[in-house]
Protein backbone atom coordinates (compact mmCIF):
# COMPACT_ATOMS: atom_id res chain seq x y z
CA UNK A 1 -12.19 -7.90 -25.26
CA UNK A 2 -11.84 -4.25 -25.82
CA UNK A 3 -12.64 -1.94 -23.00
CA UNK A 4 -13.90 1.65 -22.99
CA UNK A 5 -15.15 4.11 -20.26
CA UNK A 6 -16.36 7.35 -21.16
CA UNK A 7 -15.50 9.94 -18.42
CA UNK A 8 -17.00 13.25 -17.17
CA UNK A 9 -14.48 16.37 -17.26
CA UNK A 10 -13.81 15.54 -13.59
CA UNK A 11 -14.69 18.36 -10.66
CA UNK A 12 -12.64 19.21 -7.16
CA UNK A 13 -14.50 18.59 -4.33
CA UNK A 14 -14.32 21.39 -1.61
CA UNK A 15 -15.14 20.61 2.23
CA UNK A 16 -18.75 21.06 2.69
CA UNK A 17 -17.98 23.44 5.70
CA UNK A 18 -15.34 25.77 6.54
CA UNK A 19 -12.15 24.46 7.24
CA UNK A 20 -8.66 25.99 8.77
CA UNK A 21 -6.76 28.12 6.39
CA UNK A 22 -3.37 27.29 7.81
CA UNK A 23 -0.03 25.53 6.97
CA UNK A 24 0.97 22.58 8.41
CA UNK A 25 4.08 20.93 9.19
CA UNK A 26 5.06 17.38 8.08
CA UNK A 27 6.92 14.88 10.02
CA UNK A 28 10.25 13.32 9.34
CA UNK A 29 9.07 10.53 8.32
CA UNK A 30 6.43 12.17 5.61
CA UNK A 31 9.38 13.76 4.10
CA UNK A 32 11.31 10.70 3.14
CA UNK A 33 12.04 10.93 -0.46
CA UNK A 34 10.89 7.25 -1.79
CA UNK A 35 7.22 8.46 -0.19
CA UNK A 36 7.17 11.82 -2.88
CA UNK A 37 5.28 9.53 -5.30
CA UNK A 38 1.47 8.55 -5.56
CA UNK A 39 -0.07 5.06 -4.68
CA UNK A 40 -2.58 4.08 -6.84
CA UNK A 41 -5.11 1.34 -6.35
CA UNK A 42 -8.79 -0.05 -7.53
CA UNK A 43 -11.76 -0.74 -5.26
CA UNK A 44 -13.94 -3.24 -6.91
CA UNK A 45 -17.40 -3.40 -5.59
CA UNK A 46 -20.08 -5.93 -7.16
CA UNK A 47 -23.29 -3.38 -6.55
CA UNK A 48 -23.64 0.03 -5.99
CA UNK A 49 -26.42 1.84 -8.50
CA UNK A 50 -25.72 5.82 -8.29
CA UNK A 51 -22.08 5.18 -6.30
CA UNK A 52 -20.67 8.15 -7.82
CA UNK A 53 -23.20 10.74 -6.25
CA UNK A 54 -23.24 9.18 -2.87
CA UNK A 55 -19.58 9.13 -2.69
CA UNK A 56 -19.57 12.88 -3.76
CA UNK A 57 -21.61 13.70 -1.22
CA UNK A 58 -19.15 11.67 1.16
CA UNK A 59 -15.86 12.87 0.48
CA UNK A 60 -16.94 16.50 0.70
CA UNK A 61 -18.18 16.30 4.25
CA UNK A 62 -14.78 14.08 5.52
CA UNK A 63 -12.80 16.78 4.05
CA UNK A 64 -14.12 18.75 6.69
CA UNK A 65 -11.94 16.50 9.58
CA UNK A 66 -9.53 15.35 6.99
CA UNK A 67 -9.22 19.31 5.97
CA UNK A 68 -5.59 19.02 5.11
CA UNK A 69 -6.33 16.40 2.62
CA UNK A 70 -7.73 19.33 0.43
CA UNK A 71 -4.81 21.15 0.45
CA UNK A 72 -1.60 21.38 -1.67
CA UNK A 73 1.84 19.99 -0.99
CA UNK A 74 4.72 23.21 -0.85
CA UNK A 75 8.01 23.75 0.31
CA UNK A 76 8.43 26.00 3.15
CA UNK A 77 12.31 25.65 3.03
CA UNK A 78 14.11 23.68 0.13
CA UNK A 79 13.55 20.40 0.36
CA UNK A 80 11.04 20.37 3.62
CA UNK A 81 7.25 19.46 2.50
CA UNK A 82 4.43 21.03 3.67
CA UNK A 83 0.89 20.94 3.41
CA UNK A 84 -1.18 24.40 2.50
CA UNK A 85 -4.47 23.76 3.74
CA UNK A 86 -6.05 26.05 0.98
CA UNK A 87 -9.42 23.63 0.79
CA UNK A 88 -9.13 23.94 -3.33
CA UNK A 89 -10.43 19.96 -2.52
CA UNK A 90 -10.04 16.90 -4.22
CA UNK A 91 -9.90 15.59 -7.77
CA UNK A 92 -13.19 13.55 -8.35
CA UNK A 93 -14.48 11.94 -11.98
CA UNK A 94 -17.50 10.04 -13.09
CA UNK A 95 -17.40 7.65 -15.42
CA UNK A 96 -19.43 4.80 -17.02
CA UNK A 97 -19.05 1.60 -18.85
CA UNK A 98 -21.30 -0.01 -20.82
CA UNK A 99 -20.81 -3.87 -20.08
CA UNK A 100 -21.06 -5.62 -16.71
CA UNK A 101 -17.82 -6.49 -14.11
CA UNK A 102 -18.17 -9.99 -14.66
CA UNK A 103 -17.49 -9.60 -18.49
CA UNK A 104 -13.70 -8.74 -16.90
CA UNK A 105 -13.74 -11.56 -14.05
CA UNK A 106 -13.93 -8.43 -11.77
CA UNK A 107 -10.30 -7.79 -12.91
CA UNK A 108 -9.13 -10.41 -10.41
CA UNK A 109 -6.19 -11.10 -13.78
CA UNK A 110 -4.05 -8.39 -12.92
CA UNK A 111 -2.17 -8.33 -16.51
CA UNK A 112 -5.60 -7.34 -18.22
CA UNK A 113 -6.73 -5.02 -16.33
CA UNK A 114 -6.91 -1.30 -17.94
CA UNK A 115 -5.79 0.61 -15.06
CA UNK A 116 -5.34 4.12 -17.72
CA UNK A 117 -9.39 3.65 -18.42
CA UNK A 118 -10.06 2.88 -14.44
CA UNK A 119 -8.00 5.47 -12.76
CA UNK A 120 -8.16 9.65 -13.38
CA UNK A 121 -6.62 10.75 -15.94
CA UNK A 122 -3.01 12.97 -15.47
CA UNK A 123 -4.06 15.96 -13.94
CA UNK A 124 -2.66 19.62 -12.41
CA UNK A 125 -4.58 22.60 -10.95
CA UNK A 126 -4.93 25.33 -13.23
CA UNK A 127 -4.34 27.48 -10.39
CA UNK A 128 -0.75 26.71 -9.55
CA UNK A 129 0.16 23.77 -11.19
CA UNK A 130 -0.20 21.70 -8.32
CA UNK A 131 -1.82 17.92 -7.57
CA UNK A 132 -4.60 17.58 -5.32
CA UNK A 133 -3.12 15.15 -2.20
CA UNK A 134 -6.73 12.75 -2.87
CA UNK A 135 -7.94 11.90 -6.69
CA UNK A 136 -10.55 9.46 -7.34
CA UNK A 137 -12.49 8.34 -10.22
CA UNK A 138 -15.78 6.39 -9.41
CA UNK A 139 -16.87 4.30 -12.79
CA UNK A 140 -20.28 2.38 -13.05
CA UNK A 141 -20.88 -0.52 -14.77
CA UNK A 142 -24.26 -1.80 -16.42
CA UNK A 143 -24.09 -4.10 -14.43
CA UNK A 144 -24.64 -2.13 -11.00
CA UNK A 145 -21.16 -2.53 -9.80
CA UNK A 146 -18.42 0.31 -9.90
CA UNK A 147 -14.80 0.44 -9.55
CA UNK A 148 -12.87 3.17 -7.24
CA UNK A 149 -9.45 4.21 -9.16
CA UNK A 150 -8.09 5.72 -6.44
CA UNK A 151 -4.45 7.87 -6.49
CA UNK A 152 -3.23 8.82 -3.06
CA UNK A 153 -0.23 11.50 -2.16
CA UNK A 154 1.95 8.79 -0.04
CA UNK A 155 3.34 11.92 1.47
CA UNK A 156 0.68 12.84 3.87
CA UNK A 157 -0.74 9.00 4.35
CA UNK A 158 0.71 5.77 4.76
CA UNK A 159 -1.87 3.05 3.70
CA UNK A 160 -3.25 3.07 7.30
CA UNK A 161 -3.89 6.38 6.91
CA UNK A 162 -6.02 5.92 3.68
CA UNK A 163 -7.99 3.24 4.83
CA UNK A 164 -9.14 5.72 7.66
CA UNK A 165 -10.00 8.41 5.56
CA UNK A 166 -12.11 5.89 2.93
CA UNK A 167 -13.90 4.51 6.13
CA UNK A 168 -14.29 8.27 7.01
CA UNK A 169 -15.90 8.47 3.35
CA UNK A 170 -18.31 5.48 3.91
CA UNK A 171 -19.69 6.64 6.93
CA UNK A 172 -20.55 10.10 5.67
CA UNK A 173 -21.62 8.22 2.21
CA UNK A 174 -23.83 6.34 4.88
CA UNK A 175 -25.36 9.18 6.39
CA UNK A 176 -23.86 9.00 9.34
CA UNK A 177 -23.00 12.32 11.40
CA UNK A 178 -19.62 11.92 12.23
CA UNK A 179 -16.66 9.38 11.73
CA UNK A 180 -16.23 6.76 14.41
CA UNK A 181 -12.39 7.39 14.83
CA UNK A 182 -11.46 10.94 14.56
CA UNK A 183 -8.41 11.93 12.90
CA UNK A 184 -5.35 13.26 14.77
CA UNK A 185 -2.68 15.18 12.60
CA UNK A 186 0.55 15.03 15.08
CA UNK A 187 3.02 15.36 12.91
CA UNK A 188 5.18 17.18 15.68
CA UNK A 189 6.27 13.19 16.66
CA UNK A 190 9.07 13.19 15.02
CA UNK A 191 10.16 16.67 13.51
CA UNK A 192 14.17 16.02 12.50
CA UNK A 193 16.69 14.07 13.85
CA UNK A 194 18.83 15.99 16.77
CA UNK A 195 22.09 15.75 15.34
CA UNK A 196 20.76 15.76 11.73
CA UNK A 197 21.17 19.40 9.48
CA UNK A 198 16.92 19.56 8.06
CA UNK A 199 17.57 18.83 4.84
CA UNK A 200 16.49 16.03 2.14
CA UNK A 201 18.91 14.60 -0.09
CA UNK A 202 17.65 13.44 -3.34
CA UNK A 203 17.42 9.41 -3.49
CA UNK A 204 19.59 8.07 -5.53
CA UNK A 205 17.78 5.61 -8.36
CA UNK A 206 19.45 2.51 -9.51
CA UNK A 207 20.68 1.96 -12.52
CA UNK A 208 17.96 1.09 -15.18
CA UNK A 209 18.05 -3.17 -15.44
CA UNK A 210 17.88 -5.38 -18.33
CA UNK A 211 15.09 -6.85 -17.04
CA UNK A 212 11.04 -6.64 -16.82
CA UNK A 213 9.14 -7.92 -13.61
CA UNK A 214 5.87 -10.33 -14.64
CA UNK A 215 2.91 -10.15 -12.39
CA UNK A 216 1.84 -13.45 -10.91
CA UNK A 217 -0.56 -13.97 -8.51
CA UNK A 218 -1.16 -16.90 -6.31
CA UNK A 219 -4.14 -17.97 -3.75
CA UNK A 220 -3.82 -19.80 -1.03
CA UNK A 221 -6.06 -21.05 1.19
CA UNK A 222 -6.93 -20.67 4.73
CA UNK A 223 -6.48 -24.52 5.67
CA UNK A 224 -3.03 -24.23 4.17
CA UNK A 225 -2.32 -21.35 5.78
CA UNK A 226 -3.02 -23.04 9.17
CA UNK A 227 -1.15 -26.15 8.51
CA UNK A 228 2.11 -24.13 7.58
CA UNK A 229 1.94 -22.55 10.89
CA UNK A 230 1.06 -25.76 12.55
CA UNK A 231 4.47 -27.04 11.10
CA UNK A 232 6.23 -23.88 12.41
CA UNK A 233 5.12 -24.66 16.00
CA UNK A 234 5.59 -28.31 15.81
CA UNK A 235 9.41 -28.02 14.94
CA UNK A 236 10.06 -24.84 17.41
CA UNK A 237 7.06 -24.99 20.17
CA UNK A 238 6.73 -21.19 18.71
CA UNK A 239 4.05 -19.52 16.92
CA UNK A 240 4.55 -17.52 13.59
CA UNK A 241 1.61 -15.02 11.94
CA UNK A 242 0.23 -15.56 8.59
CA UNK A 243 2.40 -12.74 7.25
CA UNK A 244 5.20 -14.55 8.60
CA UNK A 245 4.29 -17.97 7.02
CA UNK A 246 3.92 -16.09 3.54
CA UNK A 247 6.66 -14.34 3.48
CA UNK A 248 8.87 -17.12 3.90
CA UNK A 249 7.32 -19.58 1.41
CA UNK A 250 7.08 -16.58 -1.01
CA UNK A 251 10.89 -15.49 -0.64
CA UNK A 252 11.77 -19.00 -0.54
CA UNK A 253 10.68 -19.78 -3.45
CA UNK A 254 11.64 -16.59 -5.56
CA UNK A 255 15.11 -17.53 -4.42
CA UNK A 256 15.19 -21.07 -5.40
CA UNK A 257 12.91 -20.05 -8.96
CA UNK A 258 15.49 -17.45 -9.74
CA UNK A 259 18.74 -19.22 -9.63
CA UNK A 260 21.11 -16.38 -8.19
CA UNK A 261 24.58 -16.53 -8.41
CA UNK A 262 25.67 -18.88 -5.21
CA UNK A 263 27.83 -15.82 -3.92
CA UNK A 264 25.02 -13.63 -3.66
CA UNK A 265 23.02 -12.54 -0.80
CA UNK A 266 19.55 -11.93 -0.64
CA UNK A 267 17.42 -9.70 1.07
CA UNK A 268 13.87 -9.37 2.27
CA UNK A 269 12.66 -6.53 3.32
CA UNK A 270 9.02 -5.00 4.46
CA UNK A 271 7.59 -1.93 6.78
CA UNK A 272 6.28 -2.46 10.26
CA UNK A 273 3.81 0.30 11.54
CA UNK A 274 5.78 1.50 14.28
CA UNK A 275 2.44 3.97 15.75
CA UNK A 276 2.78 2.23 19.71
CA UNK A 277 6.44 2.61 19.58
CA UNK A 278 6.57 6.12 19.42
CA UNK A 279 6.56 7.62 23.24
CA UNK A 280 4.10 8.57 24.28
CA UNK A 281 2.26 5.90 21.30
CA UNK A 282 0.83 7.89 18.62
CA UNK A 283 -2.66 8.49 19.38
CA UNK A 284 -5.74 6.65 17.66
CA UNK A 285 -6.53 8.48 14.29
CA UNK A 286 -3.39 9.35 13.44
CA UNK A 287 -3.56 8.87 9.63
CA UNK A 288 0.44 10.32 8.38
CA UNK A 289 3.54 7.67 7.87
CA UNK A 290 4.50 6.27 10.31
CA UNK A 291 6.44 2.89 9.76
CA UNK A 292 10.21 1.49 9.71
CA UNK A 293 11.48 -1.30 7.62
CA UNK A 294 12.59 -4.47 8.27
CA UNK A 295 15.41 -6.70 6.57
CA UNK A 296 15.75 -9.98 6.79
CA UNK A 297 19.46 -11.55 4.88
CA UNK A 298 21.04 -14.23 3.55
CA UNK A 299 22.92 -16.24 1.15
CA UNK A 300 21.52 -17.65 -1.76
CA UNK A 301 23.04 -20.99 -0.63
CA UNK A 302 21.39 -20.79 2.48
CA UNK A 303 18.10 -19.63 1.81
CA UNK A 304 17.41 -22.46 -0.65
CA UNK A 305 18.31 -25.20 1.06
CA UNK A 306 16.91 -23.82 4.24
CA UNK A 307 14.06 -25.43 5.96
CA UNK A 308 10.68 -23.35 6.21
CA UNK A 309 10.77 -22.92 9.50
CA UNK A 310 14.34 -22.11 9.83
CA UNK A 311 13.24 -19.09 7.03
CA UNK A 312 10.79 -18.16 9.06
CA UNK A 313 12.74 -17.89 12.21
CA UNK A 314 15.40 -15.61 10.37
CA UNK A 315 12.22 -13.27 9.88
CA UNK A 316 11.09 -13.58 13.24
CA UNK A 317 14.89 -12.57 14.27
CA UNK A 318 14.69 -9.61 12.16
CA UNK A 319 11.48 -8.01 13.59
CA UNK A 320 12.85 -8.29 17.00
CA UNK A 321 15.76 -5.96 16.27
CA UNK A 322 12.73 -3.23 15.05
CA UNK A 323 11.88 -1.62 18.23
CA UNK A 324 16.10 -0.79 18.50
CA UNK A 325 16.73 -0.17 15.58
CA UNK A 326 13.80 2.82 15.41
CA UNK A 327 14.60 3.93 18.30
CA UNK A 328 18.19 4.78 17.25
CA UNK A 329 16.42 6.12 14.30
CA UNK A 330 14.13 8.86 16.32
CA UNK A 331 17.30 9.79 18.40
CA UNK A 332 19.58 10.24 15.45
CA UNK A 333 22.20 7.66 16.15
CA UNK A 334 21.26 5.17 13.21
CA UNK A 335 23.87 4.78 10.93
CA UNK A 336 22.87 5.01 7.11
CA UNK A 337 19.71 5.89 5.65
CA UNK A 338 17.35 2.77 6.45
CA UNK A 339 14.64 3.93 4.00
CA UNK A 340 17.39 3.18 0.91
CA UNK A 341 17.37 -0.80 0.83
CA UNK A 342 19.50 -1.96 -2.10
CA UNK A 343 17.33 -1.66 -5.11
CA UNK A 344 17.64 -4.38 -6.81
CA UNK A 345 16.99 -7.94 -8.24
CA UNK A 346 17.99 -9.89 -5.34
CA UNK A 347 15.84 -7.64 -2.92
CA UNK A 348 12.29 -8.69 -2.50
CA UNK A 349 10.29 -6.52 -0.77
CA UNK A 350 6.63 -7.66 0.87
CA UNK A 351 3.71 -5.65 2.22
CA UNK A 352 0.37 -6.51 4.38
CA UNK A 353 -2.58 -5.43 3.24
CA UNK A 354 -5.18 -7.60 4.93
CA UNK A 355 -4.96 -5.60 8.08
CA UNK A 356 -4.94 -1.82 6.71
CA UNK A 357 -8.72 -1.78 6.54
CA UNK A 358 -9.10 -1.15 2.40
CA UNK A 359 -11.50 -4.14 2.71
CA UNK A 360 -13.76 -2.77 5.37
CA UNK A 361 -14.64 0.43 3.80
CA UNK A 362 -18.24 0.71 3.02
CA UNK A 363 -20.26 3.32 0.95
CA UNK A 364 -23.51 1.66 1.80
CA UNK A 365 -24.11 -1.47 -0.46
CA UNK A 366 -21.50 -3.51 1.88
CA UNK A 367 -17.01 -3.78 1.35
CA UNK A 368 -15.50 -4.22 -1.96
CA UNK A 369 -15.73 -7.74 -3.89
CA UNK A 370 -11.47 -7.05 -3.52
CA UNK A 371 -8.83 -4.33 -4.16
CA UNK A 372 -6.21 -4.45 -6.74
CA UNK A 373 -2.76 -2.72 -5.83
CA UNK A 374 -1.43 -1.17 -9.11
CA UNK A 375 2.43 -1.75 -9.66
CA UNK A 376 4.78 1.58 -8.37
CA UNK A 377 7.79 0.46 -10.28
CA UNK A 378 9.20 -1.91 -13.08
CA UNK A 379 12.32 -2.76 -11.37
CA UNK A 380 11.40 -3.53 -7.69
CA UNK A 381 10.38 -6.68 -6.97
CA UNK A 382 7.55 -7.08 -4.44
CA UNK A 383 5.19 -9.30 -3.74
CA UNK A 384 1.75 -8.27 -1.55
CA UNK A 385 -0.35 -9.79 1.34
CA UNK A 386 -3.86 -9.36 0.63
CA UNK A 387 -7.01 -11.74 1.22
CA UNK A 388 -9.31 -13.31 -1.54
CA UNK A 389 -12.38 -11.66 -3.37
CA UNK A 390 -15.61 -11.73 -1.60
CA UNK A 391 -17.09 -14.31 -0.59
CA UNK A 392 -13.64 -16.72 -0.44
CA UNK A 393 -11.49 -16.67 2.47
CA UNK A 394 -7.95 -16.64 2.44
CA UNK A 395 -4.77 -15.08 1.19
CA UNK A 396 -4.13 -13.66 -2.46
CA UNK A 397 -0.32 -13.04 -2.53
CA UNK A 398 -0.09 -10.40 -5.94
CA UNK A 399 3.18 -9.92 -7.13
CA UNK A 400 5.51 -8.28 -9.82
CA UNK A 401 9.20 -10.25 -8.38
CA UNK A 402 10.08 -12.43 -11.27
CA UNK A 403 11.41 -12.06 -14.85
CA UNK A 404 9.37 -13.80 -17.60
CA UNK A 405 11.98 -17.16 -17.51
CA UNK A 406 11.80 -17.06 -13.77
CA UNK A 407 7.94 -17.24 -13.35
CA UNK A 408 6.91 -20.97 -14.14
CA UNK A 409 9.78 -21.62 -11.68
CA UNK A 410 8.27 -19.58 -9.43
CA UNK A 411 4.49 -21.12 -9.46
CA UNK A 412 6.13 -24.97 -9.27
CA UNK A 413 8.07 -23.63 -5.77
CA UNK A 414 5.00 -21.97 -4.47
CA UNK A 415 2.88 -24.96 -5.35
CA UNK A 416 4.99 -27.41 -3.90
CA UNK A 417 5.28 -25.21 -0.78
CA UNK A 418 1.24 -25.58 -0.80
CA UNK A 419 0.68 -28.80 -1.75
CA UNK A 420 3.24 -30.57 0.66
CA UNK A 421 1.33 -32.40 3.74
């Protein structure tokens, strides 16, 4: 079924009061190359008649707290980010289309969905070329429902820090005066390492594979979920998280689907928000980066014929070395750049979205039916923990980790993992 939107000429959005007209500093970890990109994602919300001038109205008066969210990104000194709080504002479109979300399933089928026609369309300020930090196209279907396309500087917000700002968003949308959690800037945390010269080397990109990554996504349900971590404590007398449980089965079973060389290792690897490690811990409302990753290995060998729990336990191990390991990383004694995983095939990388509050945010008809994560890369295989559309309960893990002969192989391991007593 063909799909068309038809979109206004799009408008910035200043901060409905007077804001600072100052220059701020970014942190160390905001600077990290792999976070100069943009996340994109869509906010699907079953009603919502008018959305796009109530969330106007919203987004101008949090860009009075969130002020430096309507600036521009610039570097002071090569290679150092900052942002010029200039309030030029926000890149914000209207569109409309003319058949109902339920024609689309919602666009719960991640292959079909028309992410060009849903999101804003490539876009630069005439003034100085640069991109606002916040763009967001609000589309409204005949239906009474409206998407969110949503594209979010990663420099100045780790997905934390954009949930706060859409909640921020909702509550002005919802008339009310103020946000309930101010935002906190404090990007003086971490500033450089001490023994570290302040500049930013360029990442260095893979080579370009012979492969393409196929999305598949797979639900799983909240008894299941509690049974696999039943079976965890039964065989250890430990507990494991959801996140945990997931992972495991999902890296698993990418291993055993994908039939590695038996040589090879394999790695998993995700980011833990590291905000109450920092000391003092970074104070509520802080809304910049502020994470570490994590990396779990193996050998091919071992990881398939590896018990679950045993999986999940090398996972568990792994998180315990985090509070050491970024510690050595804010005193400048970690060896390597930790932010450059191997990029590659055999690396799977997972994220948690359930808890980073995307769900939650309300413009005043109630939190979005679900939210689709749009893929960053071709090459990097991830796979991403988020919860079921409204009204279902449970986990939908959405992924882009397998080849096209790799992903039947992949659904038969996952569905054995969720169908076993």
């Amino acid at each position: 079924m063909a799909f068309f939107v038809t979109r206004s000429a799009g408008i910035l959005i200043e901060p409905s009061e007077r804001t600072p007209l100052v220059t701020l500093d970014l942190s160390a970890i905001d600077q990290i190359p792999v976070l100069r990109c943009n996340a994109r994602t869509l906010h699907v919300f079953m009603k919502g008649q008018g959305a796009a001038r109530v969330i106007r109205v919203g987004l101008s008066k949090a860009l009075v707290p969130y002020y430096p969210l309507a600036g521009r990104l610039k570097e002071g000194v090569p290679g150092r980010l900052q942002v010029e709080c200039c309030a030029r504002g926000v890149r914000f479109v209207e569109a409309s289309a003319g058949c109902s979300l339920v024609e689309f399933d919602c666009f719960q089928d991640v292959e079909s969905t028309p992410y060009d026609e849903l999101l804003p369309e490539k876009y630069e300020d005439s003034e100085d070329g640069r991109e606002p930090l916040v763009q967001m196209q609000v589309t409204q279907f005949a239906c009474g429902g409206f998407v969110i396309g949503l594209i979010f500087c990663h420099s100045i917000c780790d997905g934390l820090g954009a949930a706060q700002f859409l909640t921020a968003v909702g509550e002005f949308a919802r008339r009310l005066e103020s946000p309930a959690l101010d935002p906190v800037w404090h990007r003086d945390f971490f500033t450089c390492h001490k023994n570290t010269p302040p500049e930013i080397l360029p990442m260095e990109l893979p080579p370009t594979p012979d492969y393409q990554l196929n999305h598949v996504n797979i639900d799983i349900t909240l008894d299941r979920i509690v049974q696999l971590k039943l079976g965890f404590r039964h065989f250890t007398g430990q507990n494991c998280s959801t996140f945990e449980a997931v992972a495991a089965a999902l890296w698993r079973s990418r291993t055993r689907a994908a039939r590695f060389c038996t040589a090879t290792d394999v790695r998993l690897v995700f980011f833990a928000n590291c905000r109450n490690m920092v000391q003092p811990p970074l104070p509520k409302g802080f809304y910049g980066n502020c994470f570490f990753p994590v990396m779990a290995e193996a050998t091919r060998d071992w990881l398939e014929a590896a018990a679950f729990a045993d999986v999940v336990r090398l996972i568990q191990e792994a998180k315990a070395e985090l509070p050491g390991k970024f510690a050595r990383y804010m005193e400048g004694a970690y060896e390597g750049d930790p932010f450059a995983p191997p990029l590659a095939y055999t690396t799977l990388f997972v994220s948690e979205w359930g808890r980073l509050g995307f769900n939650q945010v309300d413009y005043g008809w109630g939190p979005p039916n679900h939210v689709v994560p749009i893929q960053g890369s071709s090459i990097i295989p991830v796979g991403i923990v988020g919860v079921l559309p409204q009204p279902h309960k449970g986990i939908r893990l959405m992924t882009w980790c397998v080849k096209e002969d790799h992903r039947q192989g992949l659904l038969d391991q996952m569905g054995s993992v969720l169908s076993s007593p």
